[in-house]
Protein backbone atom coordinates (compact mmCIF):
# COMPACT_ATOMS: atom_id res chain seq x y z
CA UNK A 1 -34.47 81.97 -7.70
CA UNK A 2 -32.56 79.33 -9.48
CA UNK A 3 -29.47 79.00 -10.10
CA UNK A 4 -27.43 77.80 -13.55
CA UNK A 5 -24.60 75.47 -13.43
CA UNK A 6 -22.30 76.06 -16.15
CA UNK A 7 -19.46 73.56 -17.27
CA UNK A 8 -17.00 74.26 -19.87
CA UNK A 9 -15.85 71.92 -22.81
CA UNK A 10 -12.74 71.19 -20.48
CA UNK A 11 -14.97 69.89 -17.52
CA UNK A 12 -17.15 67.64 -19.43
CA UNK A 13 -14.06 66.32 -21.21
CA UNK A 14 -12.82 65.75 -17.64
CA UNK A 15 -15.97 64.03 -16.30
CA UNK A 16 -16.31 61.39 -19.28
CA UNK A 17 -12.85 60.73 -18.83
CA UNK A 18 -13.57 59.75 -14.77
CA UNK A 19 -16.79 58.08 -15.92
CA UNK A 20 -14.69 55.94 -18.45
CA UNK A 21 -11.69 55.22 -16.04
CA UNK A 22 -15.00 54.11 -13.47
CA UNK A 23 -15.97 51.31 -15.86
CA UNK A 24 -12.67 50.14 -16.49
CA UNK A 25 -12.01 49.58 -12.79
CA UNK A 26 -15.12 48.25 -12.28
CA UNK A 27 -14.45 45.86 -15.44
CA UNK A 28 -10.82 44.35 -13.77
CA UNK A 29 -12.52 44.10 -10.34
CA UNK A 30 -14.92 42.16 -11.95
CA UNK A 31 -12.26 39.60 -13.12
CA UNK A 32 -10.17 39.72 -9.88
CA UNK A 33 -13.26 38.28 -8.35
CA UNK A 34 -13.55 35.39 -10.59
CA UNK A 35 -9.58 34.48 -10.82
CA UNK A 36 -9.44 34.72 -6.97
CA UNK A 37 -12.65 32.74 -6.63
CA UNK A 38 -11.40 30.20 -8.71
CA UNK A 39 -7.87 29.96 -7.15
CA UNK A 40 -10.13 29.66 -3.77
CA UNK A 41 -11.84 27.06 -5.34
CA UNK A 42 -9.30 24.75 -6.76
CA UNK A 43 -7.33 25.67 -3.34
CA UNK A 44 -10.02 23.51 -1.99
CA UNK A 45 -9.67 20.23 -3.63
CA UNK A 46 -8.46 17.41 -2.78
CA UNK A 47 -9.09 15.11 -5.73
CA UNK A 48 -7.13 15.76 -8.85
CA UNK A 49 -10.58 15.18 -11.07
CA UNK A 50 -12.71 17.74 -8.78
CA UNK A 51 -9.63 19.96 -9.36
CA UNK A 52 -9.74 20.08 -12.93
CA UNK A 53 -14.00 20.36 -13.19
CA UNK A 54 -13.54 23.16 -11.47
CA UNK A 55 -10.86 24.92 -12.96
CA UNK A 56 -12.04 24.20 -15.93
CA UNK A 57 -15.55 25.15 -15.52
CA UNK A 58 -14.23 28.88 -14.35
CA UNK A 59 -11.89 29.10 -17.18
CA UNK A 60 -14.77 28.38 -19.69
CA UNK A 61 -16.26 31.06 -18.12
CA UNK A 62 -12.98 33.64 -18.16
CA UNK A 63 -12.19 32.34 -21.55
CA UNK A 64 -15.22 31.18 -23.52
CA UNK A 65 -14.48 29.05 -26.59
CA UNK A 66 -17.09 26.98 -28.46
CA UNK A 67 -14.91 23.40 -27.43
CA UNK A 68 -11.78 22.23 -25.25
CA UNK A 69 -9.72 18.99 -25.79
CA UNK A 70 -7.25 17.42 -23.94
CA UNK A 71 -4.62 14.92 -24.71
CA UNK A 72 -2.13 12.92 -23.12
CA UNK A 73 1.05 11.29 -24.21
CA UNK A 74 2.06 9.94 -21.14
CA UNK A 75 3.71 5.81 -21.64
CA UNK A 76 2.77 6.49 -25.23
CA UNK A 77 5.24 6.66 -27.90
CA UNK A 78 4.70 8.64 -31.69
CA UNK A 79 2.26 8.88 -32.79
CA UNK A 80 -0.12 7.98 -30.19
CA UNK A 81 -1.87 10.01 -28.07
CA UNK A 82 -5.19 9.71 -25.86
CA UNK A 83 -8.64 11.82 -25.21
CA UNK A 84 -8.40 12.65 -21.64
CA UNK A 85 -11.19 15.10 -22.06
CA UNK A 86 -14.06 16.64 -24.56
CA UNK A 87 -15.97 19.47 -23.51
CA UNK A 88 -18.84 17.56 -25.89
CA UNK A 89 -18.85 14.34 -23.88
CA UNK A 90 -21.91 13.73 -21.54
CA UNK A 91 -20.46 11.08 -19.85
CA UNK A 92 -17.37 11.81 -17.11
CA UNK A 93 -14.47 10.02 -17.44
CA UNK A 94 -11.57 10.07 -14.54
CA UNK A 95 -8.56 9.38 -16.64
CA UNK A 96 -6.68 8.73 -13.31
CA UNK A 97 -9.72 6.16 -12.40
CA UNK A 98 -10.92 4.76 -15.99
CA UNK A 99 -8.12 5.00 -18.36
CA UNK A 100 -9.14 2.22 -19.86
CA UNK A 101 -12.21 4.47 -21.06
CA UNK A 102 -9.94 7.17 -22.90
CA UNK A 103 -10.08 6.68 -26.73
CA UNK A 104 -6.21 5.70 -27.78
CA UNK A 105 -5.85 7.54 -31.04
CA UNK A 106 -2.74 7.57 -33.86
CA UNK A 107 -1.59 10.20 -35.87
CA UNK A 108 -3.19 13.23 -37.94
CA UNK A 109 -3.35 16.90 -36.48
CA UNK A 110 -3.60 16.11 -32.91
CA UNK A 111 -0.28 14.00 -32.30
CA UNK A 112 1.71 16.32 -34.53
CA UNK A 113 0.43 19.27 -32.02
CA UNK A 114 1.12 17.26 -28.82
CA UNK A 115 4.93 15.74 -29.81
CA UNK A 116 5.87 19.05 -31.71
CA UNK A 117 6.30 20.34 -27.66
CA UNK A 118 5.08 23.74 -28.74
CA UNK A 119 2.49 26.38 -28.19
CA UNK A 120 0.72 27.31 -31.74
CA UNK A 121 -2.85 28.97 -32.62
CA UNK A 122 -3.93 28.44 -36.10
CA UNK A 123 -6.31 30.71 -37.70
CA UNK A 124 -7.81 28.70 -40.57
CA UNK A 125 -8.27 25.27 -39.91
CA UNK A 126 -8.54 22.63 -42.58
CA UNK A 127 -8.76 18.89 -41.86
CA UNK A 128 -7.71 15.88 -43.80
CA UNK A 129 -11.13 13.79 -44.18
CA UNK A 130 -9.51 10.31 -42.57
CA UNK A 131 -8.09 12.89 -39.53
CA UNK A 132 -8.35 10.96 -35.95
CA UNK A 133 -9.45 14.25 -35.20
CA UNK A 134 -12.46 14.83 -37.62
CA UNK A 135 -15.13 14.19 -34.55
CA UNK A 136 -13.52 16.01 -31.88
CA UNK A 137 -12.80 19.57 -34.52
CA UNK A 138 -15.55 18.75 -37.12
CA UNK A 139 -17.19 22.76 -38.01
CA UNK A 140 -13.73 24.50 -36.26
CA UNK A 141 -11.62 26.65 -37.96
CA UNK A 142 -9.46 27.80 -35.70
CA UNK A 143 -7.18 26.55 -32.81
CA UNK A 144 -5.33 27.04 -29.85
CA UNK A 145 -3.15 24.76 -28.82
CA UNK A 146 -1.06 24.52 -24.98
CA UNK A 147 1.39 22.39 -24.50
CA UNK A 148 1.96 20.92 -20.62
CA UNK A 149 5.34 20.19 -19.80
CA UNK A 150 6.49 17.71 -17.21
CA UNK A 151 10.32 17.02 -17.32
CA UNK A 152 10.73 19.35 -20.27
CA UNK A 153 8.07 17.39 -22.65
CA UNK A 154 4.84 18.16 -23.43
CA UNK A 155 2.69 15.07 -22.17
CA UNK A 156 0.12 16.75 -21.81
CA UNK A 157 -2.02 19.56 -24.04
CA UNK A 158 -5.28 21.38 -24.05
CA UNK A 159 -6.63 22.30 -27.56
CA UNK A 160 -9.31 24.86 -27.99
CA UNK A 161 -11.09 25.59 -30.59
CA UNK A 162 -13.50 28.66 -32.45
CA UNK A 163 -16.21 27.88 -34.98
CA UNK A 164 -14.84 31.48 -36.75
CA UNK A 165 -11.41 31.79 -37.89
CA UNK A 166 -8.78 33.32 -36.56
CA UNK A 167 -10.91 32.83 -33.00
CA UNK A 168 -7.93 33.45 -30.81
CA UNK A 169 -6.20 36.67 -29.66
CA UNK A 170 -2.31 36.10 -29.72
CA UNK A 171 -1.47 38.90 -27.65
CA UNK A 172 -3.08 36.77 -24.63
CA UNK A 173 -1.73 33.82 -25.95
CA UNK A 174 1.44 34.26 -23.85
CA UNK A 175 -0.41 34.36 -20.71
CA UNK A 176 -3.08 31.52 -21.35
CA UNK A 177 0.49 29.33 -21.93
CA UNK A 178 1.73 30.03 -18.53
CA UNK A 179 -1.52 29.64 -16.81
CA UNK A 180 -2.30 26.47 -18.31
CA UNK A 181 1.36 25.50 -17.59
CA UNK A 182 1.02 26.40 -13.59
CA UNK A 183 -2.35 25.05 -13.56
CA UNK A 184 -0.67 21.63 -14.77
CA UNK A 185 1.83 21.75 -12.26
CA UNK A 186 -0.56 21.98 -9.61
CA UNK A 187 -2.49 18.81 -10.82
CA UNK A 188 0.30 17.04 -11.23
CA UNK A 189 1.49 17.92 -7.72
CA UNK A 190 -1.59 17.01 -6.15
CA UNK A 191 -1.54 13.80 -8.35
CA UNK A 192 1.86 12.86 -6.83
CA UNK A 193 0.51 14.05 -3.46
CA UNK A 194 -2.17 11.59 -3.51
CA UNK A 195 0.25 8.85 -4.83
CA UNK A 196 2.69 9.38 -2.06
CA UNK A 197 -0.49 9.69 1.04
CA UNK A 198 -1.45 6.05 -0.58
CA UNK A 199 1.96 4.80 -0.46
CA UNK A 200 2.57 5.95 3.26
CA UNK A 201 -0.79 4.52 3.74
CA UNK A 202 0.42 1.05 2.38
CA UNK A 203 4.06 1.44 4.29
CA UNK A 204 2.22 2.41 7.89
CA UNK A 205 -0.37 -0.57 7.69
CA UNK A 206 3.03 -2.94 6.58
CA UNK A 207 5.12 -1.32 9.12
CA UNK A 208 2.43 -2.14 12.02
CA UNK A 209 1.98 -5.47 11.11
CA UNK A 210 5.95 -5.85 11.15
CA UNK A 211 5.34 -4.18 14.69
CA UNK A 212 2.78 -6.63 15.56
CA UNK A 213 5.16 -9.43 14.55
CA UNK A 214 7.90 -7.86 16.54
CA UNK A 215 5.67 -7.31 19.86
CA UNK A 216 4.63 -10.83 19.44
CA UNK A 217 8.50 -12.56 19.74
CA UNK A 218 8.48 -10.94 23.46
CA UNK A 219 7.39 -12.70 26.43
CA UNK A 220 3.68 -12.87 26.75
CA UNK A 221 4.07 -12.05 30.35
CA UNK A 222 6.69 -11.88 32.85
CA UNK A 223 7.94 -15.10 34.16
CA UNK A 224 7.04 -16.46 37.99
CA UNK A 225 10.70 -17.10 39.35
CA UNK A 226 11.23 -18.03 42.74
CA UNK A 227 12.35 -15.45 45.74
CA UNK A 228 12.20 -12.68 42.55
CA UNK A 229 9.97 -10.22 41.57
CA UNK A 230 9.99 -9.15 37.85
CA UNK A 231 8.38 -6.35 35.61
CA UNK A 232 8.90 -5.09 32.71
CA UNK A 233 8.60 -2.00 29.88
CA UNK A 234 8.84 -1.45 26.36
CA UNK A 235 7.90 0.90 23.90
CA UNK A 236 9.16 1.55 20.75
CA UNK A 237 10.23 4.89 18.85
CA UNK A 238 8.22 3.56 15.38
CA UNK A 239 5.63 1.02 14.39
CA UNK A 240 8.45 -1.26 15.35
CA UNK A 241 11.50 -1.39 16.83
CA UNK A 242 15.10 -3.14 18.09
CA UNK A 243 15.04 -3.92 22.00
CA UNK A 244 14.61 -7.37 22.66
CA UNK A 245 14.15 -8.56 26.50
CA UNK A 246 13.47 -12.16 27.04
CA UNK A 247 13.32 -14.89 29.93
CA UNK A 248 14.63 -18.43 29.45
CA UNK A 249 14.15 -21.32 31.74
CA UNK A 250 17.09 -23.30 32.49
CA UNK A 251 17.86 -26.72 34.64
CA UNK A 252 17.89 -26.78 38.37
CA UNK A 253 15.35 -23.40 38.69
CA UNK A 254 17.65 -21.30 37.04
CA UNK A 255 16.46 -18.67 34.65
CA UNK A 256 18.64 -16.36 31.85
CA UNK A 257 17.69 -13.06 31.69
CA UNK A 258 18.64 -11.36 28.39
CA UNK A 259 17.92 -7.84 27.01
CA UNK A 260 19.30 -6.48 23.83
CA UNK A 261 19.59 -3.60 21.49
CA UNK A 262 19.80 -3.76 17.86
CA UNK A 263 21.40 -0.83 16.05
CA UNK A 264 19.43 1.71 14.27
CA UNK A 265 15.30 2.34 14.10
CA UNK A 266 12.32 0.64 12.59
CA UNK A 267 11.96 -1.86 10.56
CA UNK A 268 15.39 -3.24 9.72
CA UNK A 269 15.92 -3.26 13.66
CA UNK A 270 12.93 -5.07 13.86
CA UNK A 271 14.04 -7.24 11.41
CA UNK A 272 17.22 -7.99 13.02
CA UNK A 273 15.57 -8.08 16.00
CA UNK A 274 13.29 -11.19 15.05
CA UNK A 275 16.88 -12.89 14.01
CA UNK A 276 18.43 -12.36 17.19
CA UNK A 277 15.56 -13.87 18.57
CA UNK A 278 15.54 -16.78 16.24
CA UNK A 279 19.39 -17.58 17.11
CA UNK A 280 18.86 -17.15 21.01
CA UNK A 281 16.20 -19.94 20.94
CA UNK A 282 17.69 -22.26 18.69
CA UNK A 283 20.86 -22.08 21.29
CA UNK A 284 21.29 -26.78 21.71
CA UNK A 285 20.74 -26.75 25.41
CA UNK A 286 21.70 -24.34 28.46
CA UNK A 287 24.21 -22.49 28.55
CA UNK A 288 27.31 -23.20 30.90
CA UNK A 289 27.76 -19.74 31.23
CA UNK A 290 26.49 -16.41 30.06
CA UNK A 291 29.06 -15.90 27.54
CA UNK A 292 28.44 -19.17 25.54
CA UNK A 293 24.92 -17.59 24.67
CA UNK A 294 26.24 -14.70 23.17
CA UNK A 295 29.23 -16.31 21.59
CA UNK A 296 26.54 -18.59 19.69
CA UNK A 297 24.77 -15.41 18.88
CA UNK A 298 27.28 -13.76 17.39
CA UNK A 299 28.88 -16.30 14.98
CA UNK A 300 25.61 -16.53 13.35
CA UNK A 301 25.11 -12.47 13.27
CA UNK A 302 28.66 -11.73 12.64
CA UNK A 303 28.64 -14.99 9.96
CA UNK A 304 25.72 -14.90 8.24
CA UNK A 305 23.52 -11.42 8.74
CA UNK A 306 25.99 -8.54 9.51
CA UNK A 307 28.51 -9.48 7.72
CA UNK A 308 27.98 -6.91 5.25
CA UNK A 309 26.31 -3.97 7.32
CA UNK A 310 27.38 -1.72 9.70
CA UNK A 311 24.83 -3.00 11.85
CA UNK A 312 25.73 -4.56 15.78
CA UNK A 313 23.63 -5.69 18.67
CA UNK A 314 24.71 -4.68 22.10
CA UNK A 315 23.35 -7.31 24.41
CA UNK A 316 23.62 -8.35 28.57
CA UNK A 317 22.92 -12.00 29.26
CA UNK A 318 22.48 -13.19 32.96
CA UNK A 319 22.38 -16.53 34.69
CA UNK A 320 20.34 -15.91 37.90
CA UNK A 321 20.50 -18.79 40.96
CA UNK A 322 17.54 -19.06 43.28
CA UNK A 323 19.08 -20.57 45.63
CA UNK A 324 22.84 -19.81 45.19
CA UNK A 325 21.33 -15.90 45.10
CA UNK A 326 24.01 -15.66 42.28
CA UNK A 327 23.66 -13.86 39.10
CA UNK A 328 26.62 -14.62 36.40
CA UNK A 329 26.51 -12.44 33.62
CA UNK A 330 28.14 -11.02 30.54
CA UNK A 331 28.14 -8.11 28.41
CA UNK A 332 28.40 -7.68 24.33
CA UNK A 333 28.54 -4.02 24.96
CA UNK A 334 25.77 -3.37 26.45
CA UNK A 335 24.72 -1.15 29.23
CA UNK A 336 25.38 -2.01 32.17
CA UNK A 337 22.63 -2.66 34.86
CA UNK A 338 21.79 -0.96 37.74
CA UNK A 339 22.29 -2.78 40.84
CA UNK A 340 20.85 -1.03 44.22
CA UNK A 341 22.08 -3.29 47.28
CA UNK A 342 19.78 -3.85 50.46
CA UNK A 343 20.89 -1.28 52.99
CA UNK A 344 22.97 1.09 50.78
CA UNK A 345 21.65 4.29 48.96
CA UNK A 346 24.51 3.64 46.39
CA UNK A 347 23.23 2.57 42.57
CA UNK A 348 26.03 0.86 40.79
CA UNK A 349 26.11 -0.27 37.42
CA UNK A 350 27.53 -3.88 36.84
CA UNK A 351 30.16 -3.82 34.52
CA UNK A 352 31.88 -6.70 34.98
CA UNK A 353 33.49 -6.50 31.17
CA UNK A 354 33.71 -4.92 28.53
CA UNK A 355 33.21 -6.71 25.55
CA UNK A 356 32.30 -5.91 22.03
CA UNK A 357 28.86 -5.75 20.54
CA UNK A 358 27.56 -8.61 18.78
CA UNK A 359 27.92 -9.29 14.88
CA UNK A 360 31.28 -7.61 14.42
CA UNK A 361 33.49 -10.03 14.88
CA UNK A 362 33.30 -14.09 14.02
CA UNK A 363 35.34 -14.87 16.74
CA UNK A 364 35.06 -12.97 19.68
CA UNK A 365 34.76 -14.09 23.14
CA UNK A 366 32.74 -13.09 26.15
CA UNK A 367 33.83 -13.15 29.38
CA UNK A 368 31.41 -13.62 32.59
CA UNK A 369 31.10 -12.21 36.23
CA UNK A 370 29.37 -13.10 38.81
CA UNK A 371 27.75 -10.93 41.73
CA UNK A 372 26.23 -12.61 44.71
CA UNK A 373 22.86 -11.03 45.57
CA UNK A 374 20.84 -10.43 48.89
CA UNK A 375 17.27 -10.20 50.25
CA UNK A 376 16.23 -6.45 48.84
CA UNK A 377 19.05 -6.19 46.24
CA UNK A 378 17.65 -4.48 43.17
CA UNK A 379 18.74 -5.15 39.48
CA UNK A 380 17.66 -2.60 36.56
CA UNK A 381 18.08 -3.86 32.89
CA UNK A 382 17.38 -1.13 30.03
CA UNK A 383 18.30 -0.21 26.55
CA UNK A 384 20.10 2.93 26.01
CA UNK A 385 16.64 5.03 24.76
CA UNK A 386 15.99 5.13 28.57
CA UNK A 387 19.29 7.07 29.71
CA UNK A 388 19.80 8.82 26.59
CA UNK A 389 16.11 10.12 25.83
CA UNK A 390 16.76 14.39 25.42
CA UNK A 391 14.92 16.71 27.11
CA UNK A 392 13.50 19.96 25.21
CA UNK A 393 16.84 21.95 25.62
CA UNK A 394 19.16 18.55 24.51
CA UNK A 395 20.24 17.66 27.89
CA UNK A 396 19.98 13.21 28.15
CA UNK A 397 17.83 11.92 30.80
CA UNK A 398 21.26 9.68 32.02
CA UNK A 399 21.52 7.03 34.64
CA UNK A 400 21.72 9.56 37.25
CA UNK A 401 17.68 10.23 37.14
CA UNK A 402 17.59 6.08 37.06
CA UNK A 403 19.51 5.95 40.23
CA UNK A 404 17.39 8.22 42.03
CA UNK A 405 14.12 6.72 41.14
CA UNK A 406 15.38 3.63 42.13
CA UNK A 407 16.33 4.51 45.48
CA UNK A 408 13.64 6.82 45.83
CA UNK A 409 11.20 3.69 45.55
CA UNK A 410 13.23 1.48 47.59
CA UNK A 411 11.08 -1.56 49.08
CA UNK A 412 8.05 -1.03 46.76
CA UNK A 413 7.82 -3.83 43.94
CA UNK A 414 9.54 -4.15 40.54
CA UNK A 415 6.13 -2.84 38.81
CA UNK A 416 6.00 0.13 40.60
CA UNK A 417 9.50 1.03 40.49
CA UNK A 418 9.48 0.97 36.67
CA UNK A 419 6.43 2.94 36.41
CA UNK A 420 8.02 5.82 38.48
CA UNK A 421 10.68 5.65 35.59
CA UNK A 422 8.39 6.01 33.05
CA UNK A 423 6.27 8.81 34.98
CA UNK A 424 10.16 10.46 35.06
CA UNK A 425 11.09 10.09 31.63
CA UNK A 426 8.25 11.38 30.17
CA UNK A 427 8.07 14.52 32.46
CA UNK A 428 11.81 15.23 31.44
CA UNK A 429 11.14 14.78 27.74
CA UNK A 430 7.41 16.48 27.63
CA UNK A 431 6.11 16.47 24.16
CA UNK A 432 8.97 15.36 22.20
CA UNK A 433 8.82 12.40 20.11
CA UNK A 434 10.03 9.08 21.10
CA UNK A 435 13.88 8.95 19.23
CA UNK A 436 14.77 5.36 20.39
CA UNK A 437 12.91 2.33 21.42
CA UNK A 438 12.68 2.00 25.26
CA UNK A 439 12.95 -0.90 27.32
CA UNK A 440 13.01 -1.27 30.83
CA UNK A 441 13.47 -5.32 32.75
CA UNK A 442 13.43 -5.02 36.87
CA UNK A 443 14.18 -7.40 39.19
CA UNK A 444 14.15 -7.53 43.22
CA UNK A 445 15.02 -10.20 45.32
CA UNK A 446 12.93 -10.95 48.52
């Protein structure tokens, strides 16, 4: 038996309706696909030129037209304009790469388009015979034209064009503006992205050569001095950096022992750095006394360098005795070392005096002290990126963690000891960056 299915008027009305609503859907999905596969696409790039193939060869395909143009005004002034691209040329030009390659054109339809800094569509197009733009728009008759703004002027533009008049829908028009416009921006952005990777580039291979410079004015190696074992540490916070430790011979087996801190990071540290070890060298002679160093230092900081900047170097200068077992030292606000005496689980620090960092004042004087050492006496030198490194929650590493490093390796040698307070640092830091530049000078008397 079969059966008969009967629909009303109202229920086929109803189904052609769902039918038509089907296509539609299926019609937008369609689209969505191919805007979010292009936005994938471009996403992808890297290269403003592969960026703009690609966008470009989607958009042809969203928005056929029979040609595309576009010009650029950029360093130009009326009423020139160039050809970055021409959907007719076979050859590829890189207007970032080649400019050189662009045709420079003057006047006619084109630059009144591109400086007139406004969207327009015309519908019947008609060319002036000697028109710069007779070969790009020869058999078009109508036109779209897109401005792309960058600082509120149209440098850029993209010109389409329709062998049929009025070729060009203006109720879309609005939209195809703004997505030209945001498509722009995001050249642009990677254009200036790519521009500012080079230039770090070119800054990070200067700024480790300055390092290499820098790392090069320290001592080569630490020095062999009699009854005294020496090691040393440094590491900076950048490329390059603003401790300074050195080691200078001096009559009768005497050495000086200076380490220093310029203010501030990188390079201009580094530069200052370099001066400060310039001046130190160039001191006529040895020095009576530790002060006369730094005095000599500073006139030509404070006279000739600083004068101008809020710049200083904190510095401690020491005249160590073999055989007097004396060190005489003094301070341009630096620091003071860390002195851990034979027999005594007591770290002090060697202050001595208190005077004023280097290259604020012309004339200021530095006054000296003198400690007499023993057999087993320890001295630490070190820049203030030791004792004020942070840990992850802010608190500073401080010369309390020094002290108990040093008397924890009491009786092992200077290289050792120094290592344990760089194995301590860095566990008390962890992962954070490196703020200051570290530097680290032992010394222990047998």
């Amino acid at each position: 038996m079969e059966t008969a299915v009967v629909t009303s008027d109202t229920e086929r009305s109803d189904n052609r309706a769902s039918g038509e609503g089907t296509a539609q859907k299926a019609a937008w999905e369609i689209r969505l696909a191919e805007v979010f596969e292009l936005m994938r696409e471009i996403s992808l790039q890297t290269e403003p030129q592969a960026m703009v193939k690609a966008y470009g060869e989607r958009v042809a395909k969203l928005y056929p037209v029979d040609r595309r143009i576009s010009l650029s005004r950029r360093g130009l002034v009326w009423p020139q304009y160039r050809v970055t691209r021409y959907s007719e040329w076979q050859e590829e030009i890189d207007p970032w790469k080649e400019p050189q390659k662009l045709p420079l054109l003057s006047g006619g339809l084109l630059a009144e388009l591109i400086y007139g800094n406004e969207p327009r569509i015309i519908d019947d197009l008609q060319l002036a015979g000697d028109d710069p733009a007779g070969p790009y728009l020869a058999g078009q008759r109508s036109i779209m034209a897109i401005p792309m703004f960058d600082g509120g002027q149209a440098l850029n533009m993209v010109v389409s064009s329709m062998s049929t008049p009025a070729g060009f829908d203006r109720e879309r028009f609005p939209d195809r503006v703004w997505l030209a416009n945001l498509f722009g921006r995001a050249t642009q952005n990677l254009v200036l992205r790519k521009e500012i990777f080079e230039a770090y580039r070119l800054v990070d291979r200067e700024l480790r050569v300055v390092g290499e410079i820098q790392r090069s004015l320290l001592p080569k190696e630490v020095p062999q001095i009699a009854g005294l074992d020496v090691a040393a540490f440094y590491q900076t916070s950048q490329q390059a950096g603003g401790d300074y430790y050195d080691f200078f011979p001096l009559a009768d087996g005497k050495w000086g022992l200076l380490i220093a801190d310029v203010s501030g990071h990188g390079t201009p540290a580094a530069v200052m750095m370099a001066i400060t070890h310039s001046i130190a060298h160039l001191y006529p002679g040895d020095p009576g006394r530790p002060g006369e160093l730094l005095e000599f230092v500073n006139r030509h900081l404070a006279g000739r360098y600083l004068t101008e900047s809020s710049a200083f170097v904190t510095a401690f200068y020491g005249i160590y005795d073999p055989r007097e077992r004396t060190l005489m030292h003094s301070s341009a606000g630096h620091n003071p070392p860390r002195l851990l005496s034979q027999g005594s689980d007591t770290v002090i620090g060697l202050d001595g005096n208190g005077n004023m960092p280097m290259g604020l004042a012309v004339d200021t004087r530095y006054e000296d002290s003198t400690v007499k050492l023993e057999a087993g006496d320890e001295i630490l030198l070190y820049t203030d990126g030791v004792t004020e490194a942070a840990s992850a929650s802010g608190e500073m590493f401080g010369t309390e963690r020094v002290d108990r490093v040093l008397v924890a390796t009491r009786g092992r040698s200077s290289a050792e000891s120094v290592a344990a307070i760089v194995a301590e640092l860095e566990k008390f830091t962890g992962d954070a960056p490196v703020s200051d530049d570290r530097s680290l000078v032992a010394l222990r008397l047998s």
